[in-house]
Protein backbone atom coordinates (compact mmCIF):
# COMPACT_ATOMS: atom_id res chain seq x y z
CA UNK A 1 0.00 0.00 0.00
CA UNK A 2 1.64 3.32 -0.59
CA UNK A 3 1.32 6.38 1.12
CA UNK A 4 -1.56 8.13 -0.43
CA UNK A 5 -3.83 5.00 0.35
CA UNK A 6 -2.13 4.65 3.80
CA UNK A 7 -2.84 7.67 5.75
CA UNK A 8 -4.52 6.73 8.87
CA UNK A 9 -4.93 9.85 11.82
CA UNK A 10 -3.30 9.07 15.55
CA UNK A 11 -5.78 11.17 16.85
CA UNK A 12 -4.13 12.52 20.06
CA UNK A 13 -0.58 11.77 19.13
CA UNK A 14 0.72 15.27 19.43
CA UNK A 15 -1.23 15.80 22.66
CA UNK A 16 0.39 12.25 24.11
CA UNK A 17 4.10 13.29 22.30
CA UNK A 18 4.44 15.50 25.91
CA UNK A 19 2.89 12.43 28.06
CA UNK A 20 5.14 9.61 26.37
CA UNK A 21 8.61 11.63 27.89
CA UNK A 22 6.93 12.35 31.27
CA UNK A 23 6.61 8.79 31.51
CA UNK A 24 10.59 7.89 30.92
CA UNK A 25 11.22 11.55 32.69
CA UNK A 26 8.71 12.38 35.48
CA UNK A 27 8.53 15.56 33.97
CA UNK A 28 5.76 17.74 36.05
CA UNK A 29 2.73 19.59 34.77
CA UNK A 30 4.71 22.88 35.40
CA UNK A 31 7.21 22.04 32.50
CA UNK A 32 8.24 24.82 30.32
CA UNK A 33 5.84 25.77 27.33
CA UNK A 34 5.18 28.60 25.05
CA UNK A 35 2.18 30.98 26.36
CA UNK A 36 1.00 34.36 26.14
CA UNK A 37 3.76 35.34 27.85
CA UNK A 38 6.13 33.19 25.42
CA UNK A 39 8.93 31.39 27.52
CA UNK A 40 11.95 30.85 25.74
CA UNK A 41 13.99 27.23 25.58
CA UNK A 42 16.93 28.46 26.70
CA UNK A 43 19.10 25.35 24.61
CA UNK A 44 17.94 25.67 21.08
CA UNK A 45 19.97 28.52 20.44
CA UNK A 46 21.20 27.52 17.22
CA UNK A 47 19.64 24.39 17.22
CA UNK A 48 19.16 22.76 13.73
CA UNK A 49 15.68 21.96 14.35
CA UNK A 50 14.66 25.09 16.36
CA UNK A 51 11.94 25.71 13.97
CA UNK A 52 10.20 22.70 14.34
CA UNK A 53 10.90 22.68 18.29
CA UNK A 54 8.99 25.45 18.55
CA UNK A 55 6.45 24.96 16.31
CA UNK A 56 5.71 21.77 18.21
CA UNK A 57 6.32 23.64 21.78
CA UNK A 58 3.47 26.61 20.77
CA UNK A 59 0.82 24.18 19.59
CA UNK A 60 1.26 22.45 22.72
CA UNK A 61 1.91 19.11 21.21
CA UNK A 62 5.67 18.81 22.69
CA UNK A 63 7.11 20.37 26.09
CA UNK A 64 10.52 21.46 27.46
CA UNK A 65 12.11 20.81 31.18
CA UNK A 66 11.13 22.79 33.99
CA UNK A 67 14.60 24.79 34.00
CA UNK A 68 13.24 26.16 30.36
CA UNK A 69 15.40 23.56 28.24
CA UNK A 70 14.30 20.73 25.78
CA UNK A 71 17.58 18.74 25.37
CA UNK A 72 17.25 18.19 21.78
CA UNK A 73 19.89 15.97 21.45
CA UNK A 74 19.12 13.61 24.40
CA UNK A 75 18.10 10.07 23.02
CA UNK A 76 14.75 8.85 22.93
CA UNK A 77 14.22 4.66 23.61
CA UNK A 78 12.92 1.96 22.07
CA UNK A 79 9.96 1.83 23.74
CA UNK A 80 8.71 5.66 23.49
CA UNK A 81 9.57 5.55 19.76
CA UNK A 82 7.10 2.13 19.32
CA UNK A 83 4.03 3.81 21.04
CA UNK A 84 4.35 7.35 19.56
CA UNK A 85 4.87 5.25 15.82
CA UNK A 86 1.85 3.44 16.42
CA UNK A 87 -0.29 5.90 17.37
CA UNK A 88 0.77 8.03 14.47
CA UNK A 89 -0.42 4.93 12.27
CA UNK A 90 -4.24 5.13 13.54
CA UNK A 91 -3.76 2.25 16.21
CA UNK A 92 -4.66 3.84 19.58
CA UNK A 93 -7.98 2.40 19.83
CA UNK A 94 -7.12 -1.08 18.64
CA UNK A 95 -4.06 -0.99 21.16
CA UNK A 96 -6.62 0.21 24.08
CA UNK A 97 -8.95 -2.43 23.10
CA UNK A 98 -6.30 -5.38 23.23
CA UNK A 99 -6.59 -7.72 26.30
CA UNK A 100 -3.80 -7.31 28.73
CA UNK A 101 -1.09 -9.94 28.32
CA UNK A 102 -2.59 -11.48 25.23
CA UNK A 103 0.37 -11.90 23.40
CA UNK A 104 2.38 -14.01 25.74
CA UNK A 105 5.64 -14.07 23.85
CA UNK A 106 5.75 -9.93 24.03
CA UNK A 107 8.36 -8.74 26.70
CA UNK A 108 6.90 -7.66 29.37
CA UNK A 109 7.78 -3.30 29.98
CA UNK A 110 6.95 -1.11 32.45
CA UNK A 111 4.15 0.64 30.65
CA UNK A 112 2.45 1.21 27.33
CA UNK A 113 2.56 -2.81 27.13
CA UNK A 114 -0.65 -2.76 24.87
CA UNK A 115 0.69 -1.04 22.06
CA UNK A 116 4.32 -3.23 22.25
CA UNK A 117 1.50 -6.26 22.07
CA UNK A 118 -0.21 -4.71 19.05
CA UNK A 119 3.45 -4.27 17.22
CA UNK A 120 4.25 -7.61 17.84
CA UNK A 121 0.91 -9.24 16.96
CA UNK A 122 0.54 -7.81 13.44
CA UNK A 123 4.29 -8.18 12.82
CA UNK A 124 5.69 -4.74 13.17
CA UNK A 125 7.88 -6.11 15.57
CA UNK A 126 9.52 -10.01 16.48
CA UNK A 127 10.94 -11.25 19.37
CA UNK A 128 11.80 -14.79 20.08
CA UNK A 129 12.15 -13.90 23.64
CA UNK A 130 11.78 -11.50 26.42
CA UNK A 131 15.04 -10.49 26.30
CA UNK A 132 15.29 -9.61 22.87
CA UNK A 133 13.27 -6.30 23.55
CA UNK A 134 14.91 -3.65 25.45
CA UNK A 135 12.69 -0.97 26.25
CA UNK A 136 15.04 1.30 27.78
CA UNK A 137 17.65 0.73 25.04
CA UNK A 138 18.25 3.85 22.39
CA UNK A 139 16.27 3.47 19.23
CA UNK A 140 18.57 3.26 16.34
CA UNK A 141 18.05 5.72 13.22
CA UNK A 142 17.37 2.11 10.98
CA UNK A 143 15.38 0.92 13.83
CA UNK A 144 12.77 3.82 13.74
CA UNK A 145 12.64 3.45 9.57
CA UNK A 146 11.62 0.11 9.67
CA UNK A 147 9.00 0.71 12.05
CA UNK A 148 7.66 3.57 10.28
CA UNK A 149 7.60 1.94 7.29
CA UNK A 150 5.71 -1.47 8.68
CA UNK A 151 3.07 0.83 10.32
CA UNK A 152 2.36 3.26 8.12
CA UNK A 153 2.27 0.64 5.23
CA UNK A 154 4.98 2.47 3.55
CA UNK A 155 6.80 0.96 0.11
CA UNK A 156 10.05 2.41 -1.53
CA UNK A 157 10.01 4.14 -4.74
CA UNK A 158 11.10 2.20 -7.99
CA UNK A 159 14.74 2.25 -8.33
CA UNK A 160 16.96 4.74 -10.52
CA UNK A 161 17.22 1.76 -13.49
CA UNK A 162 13.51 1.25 -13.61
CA UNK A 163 10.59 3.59 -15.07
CA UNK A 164 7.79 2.32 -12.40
CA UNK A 165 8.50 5.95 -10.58
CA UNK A 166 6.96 7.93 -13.76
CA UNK A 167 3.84 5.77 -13.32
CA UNK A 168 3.11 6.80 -9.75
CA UNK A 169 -0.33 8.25 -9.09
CA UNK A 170 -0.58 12.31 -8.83
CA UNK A 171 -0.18 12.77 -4.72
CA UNK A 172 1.13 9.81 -3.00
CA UNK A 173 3.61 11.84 -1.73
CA UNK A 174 6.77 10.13 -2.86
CA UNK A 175 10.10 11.72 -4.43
CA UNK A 176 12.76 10.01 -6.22
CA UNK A 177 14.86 7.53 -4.68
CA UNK A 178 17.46 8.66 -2.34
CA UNK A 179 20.38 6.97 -2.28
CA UNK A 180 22.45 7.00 0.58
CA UNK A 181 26.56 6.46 0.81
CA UNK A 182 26.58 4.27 4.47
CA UNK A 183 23.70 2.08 3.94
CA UNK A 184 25.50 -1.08 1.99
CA UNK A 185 26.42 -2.76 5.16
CA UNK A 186 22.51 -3.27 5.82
CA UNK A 187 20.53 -5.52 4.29
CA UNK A 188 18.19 -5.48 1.23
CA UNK A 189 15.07 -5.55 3.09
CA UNK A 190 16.28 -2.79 5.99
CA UNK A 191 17.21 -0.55 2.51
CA UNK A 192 13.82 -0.79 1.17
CA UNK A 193 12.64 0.44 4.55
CA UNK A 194 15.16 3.43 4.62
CA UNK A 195 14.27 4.38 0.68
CA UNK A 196 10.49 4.05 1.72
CA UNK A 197 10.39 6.54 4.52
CA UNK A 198 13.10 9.35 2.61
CA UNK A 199 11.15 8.81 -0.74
CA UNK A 200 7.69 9.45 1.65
CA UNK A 201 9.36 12.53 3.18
CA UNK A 202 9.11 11.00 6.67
CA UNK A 203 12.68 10.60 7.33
CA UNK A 204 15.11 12.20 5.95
CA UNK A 205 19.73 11.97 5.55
CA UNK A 206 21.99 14.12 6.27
CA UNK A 207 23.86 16.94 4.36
CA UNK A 208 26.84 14.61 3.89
CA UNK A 209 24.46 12.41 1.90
CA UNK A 210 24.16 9.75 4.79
CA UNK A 211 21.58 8.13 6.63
CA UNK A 212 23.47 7.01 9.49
CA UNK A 213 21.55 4.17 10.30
CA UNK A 214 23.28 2.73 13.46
CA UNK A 215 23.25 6.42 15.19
CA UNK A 216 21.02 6.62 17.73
CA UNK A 217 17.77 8.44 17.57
CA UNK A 218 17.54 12.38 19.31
CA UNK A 219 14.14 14.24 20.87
CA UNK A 220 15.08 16.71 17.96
CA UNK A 221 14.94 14.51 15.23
CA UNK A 222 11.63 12.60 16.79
CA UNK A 223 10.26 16.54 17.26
CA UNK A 224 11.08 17.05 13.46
CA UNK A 225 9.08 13.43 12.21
CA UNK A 226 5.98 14.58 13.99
CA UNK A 227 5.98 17.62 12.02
CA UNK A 228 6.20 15.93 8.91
CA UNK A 229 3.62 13.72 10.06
CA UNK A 230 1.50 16.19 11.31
CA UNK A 231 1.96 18.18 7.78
CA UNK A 232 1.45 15.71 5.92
CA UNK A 233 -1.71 14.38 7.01
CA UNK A 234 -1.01 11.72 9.04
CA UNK A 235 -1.88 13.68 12.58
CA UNK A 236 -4.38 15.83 13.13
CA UNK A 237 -3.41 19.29 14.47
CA UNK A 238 -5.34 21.41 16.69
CA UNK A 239 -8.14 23.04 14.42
CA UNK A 240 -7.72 26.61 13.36
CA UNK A 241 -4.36 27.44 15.42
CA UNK A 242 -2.18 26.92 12.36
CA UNK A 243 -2.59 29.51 9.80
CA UNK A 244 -0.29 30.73 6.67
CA UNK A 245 -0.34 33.27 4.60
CA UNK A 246 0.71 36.86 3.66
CA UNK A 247 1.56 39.27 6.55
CA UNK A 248 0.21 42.14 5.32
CA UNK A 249 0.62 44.85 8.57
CA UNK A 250 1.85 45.02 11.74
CA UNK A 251 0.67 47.65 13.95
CA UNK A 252 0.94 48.90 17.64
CA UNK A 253 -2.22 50.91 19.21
CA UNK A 254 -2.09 51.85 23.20
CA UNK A 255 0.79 48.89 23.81
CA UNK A 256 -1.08 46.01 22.00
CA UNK A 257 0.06 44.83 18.84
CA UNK A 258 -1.46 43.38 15.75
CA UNK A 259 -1.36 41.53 13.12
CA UNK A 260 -2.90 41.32 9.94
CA UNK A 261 -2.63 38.08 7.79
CA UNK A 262 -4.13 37.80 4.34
CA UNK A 263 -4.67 34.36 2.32
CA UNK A 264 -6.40 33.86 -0.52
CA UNK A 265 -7.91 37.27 -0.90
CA UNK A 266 -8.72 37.13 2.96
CA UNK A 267 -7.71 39.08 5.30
CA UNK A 268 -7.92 38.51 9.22
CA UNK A 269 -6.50 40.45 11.87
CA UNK A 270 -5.23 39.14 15.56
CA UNK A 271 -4.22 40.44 18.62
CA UNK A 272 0.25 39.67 19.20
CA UNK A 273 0.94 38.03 22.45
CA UNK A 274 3.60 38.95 25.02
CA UNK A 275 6.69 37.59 24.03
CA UNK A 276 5.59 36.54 20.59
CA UNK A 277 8.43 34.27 18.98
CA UNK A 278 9.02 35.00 15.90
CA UNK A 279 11.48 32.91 13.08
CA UNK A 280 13.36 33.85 9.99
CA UNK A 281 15.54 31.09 8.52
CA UNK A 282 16.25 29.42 11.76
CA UNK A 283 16.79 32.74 13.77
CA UNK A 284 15.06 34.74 15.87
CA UNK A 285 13.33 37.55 13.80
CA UNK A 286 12.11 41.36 15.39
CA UNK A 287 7.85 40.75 15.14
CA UNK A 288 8.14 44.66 14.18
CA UNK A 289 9.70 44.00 10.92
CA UNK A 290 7.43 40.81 9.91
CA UNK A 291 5.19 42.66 7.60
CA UNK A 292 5.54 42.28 3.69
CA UNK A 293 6.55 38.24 4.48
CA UNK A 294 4.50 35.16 3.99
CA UNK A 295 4.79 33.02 6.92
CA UNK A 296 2.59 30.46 9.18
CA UNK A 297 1.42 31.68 12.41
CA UNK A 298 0.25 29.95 15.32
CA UNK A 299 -2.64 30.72 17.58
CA UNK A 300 -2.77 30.26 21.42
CA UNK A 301 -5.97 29.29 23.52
CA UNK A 302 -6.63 32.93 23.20
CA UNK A 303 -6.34 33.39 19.78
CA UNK A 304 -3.47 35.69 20.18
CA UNK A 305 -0.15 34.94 17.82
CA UNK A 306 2.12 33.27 20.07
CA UNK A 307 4.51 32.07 17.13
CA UNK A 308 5.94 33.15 13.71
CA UNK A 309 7.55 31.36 11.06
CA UNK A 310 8.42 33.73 7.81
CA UNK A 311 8.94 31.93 4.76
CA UNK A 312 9.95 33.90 2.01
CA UNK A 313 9.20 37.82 1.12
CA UNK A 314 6.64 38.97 -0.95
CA UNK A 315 8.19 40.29 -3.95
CA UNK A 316 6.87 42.86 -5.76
CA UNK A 317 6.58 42.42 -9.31
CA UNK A 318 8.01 45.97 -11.17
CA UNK A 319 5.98 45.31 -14.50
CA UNK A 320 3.29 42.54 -14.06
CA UNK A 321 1.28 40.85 -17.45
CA UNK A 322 -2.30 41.65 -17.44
CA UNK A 323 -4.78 39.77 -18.76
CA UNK A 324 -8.82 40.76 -18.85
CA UNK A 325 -11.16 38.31 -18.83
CA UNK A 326 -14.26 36.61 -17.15
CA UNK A 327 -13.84 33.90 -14.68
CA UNK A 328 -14.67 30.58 -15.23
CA UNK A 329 -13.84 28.75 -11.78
CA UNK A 330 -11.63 28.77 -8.48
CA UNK A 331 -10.11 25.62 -7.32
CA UNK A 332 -8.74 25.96 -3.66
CA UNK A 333 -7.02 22.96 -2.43
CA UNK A 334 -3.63 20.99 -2.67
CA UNK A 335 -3.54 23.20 -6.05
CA UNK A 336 -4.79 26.89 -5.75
CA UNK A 337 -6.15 28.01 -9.28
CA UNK A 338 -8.15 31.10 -11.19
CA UNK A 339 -9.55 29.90 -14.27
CA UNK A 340 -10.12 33.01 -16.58
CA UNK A 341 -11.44 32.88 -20.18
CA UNK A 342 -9.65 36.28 -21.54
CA UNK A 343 -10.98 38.49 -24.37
CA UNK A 344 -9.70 35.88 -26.91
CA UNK A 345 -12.23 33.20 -25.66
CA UNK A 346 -8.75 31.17 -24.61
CA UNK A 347 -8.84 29.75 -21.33
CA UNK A 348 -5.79 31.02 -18.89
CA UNK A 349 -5.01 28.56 -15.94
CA UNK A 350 -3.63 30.95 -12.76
CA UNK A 351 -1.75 29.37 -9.42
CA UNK A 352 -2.83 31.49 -6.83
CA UNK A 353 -0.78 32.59 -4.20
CA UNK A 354 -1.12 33.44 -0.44
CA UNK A 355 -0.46 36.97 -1.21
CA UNK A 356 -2.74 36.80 -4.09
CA UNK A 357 -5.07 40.30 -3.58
CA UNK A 358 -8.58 40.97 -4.64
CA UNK A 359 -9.68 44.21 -5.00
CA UNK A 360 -12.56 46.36 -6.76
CA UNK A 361 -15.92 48.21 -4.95
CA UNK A 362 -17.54 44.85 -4.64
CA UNK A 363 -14.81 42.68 -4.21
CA UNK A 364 -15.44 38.81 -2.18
CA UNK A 365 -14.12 38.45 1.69
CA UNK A 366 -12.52 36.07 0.21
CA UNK A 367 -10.94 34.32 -3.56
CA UNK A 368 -13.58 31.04 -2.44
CA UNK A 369 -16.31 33.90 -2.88
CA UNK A 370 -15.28 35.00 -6.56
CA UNK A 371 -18.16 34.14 -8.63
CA UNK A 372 -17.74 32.58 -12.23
CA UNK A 373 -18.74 35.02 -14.99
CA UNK A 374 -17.18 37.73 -12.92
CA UNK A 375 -14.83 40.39 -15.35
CA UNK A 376 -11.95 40.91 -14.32
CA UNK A 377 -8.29 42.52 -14.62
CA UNK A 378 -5.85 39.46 -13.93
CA UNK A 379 -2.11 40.80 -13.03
CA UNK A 380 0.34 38.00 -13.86
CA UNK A 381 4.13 37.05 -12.76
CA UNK A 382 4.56 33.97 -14.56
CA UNK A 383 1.52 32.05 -14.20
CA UNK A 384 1.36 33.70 -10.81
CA UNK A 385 -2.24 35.65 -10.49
CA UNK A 386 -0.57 38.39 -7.83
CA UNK A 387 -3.44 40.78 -8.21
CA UNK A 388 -7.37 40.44 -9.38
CA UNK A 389 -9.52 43.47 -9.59
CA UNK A 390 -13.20 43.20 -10.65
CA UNK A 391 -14.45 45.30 -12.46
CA UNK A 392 -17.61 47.51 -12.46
CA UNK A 393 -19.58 46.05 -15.91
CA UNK A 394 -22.87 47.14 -17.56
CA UNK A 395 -25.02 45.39 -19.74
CA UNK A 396 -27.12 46.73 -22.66
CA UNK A 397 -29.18 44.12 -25.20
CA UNK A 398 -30.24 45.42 -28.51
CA UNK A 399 -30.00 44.76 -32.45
CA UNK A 400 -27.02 45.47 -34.68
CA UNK A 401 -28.11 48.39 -36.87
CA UNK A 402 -24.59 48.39 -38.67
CA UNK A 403 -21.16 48.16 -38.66
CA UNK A 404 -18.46 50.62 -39.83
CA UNK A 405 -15.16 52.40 -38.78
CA UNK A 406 -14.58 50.01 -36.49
CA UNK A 407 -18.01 51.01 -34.45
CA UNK A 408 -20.90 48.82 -33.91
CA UNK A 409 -24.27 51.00 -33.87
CA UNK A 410 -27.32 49.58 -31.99
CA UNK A 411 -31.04 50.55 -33.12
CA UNK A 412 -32.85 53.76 -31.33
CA UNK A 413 -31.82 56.60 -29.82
CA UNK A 414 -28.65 57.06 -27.82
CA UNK A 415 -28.08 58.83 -24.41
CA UNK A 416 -25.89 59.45 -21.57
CA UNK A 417 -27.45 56.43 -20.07
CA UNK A 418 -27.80 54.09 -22.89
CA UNK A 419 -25.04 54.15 -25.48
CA UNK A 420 -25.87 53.58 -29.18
CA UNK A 421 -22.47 52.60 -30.44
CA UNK A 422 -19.49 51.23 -29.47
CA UNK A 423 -15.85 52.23 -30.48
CA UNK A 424 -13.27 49.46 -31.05
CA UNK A 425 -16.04 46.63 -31.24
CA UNK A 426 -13.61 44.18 -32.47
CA UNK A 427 -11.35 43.67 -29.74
CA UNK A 428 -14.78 42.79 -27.22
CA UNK A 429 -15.17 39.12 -27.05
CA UNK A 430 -17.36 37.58 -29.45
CA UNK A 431 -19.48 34.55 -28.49
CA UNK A 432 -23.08 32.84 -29.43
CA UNK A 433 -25.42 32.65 -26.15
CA UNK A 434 -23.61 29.40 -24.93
CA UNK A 435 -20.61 31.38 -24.74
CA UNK A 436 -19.05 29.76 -27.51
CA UNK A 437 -16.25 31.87 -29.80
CA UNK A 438 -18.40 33.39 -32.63
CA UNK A 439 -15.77 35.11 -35.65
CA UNK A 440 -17.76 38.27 -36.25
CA UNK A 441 -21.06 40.16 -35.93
CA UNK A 442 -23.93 40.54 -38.54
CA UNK A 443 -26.04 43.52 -38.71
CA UNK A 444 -29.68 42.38 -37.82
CA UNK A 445 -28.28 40.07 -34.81
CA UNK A 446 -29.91 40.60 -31.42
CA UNK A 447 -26.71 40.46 -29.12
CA UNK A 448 -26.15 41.84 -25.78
CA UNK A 449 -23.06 44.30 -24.82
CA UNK A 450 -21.13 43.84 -21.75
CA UNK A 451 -18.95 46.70 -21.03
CA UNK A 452 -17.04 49.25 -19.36
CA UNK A 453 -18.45 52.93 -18.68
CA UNK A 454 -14.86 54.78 -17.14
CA UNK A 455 -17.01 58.25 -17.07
CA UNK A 456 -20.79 57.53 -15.98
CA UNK A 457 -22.94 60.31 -17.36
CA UNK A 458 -20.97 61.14 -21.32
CA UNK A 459 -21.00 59.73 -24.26
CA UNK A 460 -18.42 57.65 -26.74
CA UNK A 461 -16.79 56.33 -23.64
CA UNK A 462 -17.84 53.03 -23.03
CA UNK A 463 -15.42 49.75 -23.71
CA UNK A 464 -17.14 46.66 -24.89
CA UNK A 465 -15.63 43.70 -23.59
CA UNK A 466 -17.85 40.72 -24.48
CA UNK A 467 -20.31 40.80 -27.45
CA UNK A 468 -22.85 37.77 -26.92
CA UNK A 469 -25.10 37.28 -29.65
CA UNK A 470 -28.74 35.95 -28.23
């Protein structure tokens, strides 16, 4: 089964991620977390996986010490790596459910003996004996693969001399193979293991091109395979405090900050709490100067930003492609996309972005609200819609009385308030009532006029855009 069909939820994993090292720990309730009043881990200073430490620490699904540290690099056992793995795969309730002691030949551990019982029974893990299960022991880098891989019903990517790769379904989430320079001493089977959870993103090497597979497994690198779990479907997060998009402002009013995040056309303001901690590449970044980034956010109980990743900065495009048009759809999703038909009845496929802004006098809340048929002015960097404006149409009906120096005159009397020609006919877009591309206009035809009016109230103004004929 590969990972697209494979993704079961461990509901409650992240909130039991804390619970799992208070066990091996006796870590109290008072251990060190990230609140309103944000308190810092005082060894992650340079830390490679600060970022997802922290990320972790302000959604409250991992904790620090007491004394404010996390020990990143302390090792994490056997044991605590088996029942966080299995509940990641979906198997808390069939753990809970399993009769104490019913698989006899399991070694017998200290706690969380349901879920070792589960791992043996359906052949995640074999032992011959009691003592070839050491709960305490360190779990090894290959270790933690092959367990991944078993539970989440993982399988590794064709191989470099084969063509099964291009034939992979859209989604499953795999890469290319990774090869790795230190795994030849293991064997085939452990490999497939190791290629299955790099190729799913789960695990990854390091920048030396190894996987070390015989080093011995760190809170910091278990902190960093929860969030790629947890982003990647496989455990639910806590609804609504994870949000990403464009920071669009930053502003302080009577000593409370805000800030203003816009996605999709949205934009939604919140209130910045004390001690905010705010990333940029790995550092720590001034809040004050996050404005003009794209970046996730997280939410405490309160709803107040108690963390700040920034991705990348907005760029701003110096001379952007435009392209007018009518709307056709809006996909949101794993793809974002604006489906315009332009004035050339040819149909323009958009990505949007999270900085993607919607503007005009009647512009949506949000790019989900942008109805088809809508007109609209399209700015373009690549296929990139940055900007969408709607804009202000009318509509007149009436018959073609002629056609001539590039002007198409309409029958009866013309006024201020209802034009009887239009300048420039030709470059309007042309189509029968089903919308479909029509080469030219007859006199006689009974169409109707979409178009522009830039100065409400005079005449020989007006811009057709789309010419339907009824």
């Amino acid at each position: 089964m590969n990972i697209g069909l494979a993704k079961y939820v461990g509901l409650g994993l992240l909130s039991f991620f804390f619970l799992l090292f208070a066990f091996s720990r006796s870590l109290p309730a008072g251990a060190a977390s990230i609140t309103e009043d944000a308190v810092r881990l005082t060894d992650l200073q340079g830390h490679w996986a600060r970022t997802q430490i922290t990320r972790l620490v302000a959604l409250e699904a991992v904790s620090g010490y007491p004394d404010h540290t996390f020990l990143p690099d302390q090792q994490i056992s056997q044991l605590e790596t088996t029942v966080l793995i299995l509940r990641s795969g979906g198997f808390t309730a069939e753990a809970e459910r399993l009769t104490s002691g019913g698989v006899t030949a399991t070694p017998r551990v200290p706690w969380g003996q349901q879920y070792l019982d589960l791992a043996v029974q359906k052949g995640f893990l074999s032992y011959d004996a009691a003592s070839g299960f050491d709960f305490a022991a360190p779990a090894t880098r290959l270790w933690t693969a092959k367990l991944l891989a078993r539970v989440l019903y993982l399988t590794p990517p064709a191989s470099k001399s084969g063509t099964a790769a291009d034939d992979l379904p859209e989604g499953t989430g795999y890469t290319l193979d990774k090869v790795f320079s230190d795994v030849m001493p293991v064997d085939s089977d452990d490999q497939a293991c190791i290629r299955a959870v790099a190729a799913a993103g789960v695990m990854s090497g390091y920048p030396d091109g190894t996987f070390r597979p015989f080093g011995c497994l760190t809170r910091a690198e278990m902190s960093v395979i929860i969030s790629r779990l947890a982003e990647q479907g496989w455990v639910r997060m806590n609804a609504g405090r994870s949000l990403t998009g464009w920071i669009s402002g930053i502003e302080t009013q009577k000593g409370s900050m805000e800030l203003e995040l816009t996605s999709f056309g949205k934009a939604q303001r919140f209130k910045v709490a004390q001690g905010v901690y705010c990333l940029n590449a790995n550092q720590e970044y001034p809040i004050e100067r996050a404005a003009g980034y794209i970046g996730e956010i997280i939410l405490d109980k309160s709803k107040k930003v108690s963390w700040v990743n920034l991705l990348q900065q907005k760029n701003t495009v110096q001379n952007p492609v435009k392209i007018r048009g009518s709307v056709k759809s809006v996909a949101l999703g794993n793809d974002n996309l604006l489906i315009v038909s332009d004035l050339n009845c040819t149909e323009r496929i958009l990505h949007l972005a999270w900085d993607t802004v919607v503007a005009g006098e009647k512009a949506p809340k949000d790019l989900a609200s942008l109805k088809a048929g809508t007109f609209v002015d399209v700015e373009i960097d690549s296929d990139r819609a940055t900007r969408i404006e709607l804009l202000e149409v009318k509509n007149i009906s009436g018959q073609v009385e002629k056609l001539g120096d590039r002007r198409l005159y309409l029958k009866g009397t013309a006024s201020a308030k209802k034009p009887g020609w239009f300048n420039n006919y030709e470059f309007a877009r042309m189509v029968d009532k089903e919308g479909v591309r029509k080469d030219g206009i007859l006199p006689g035809e009974k169409v109707q006029v979409t178009y522009l009016d830039p100065f409400p109230g005079e005449i020989d103004d007006e811009i057709p855009l789309e010419i339907k004929v009824m």
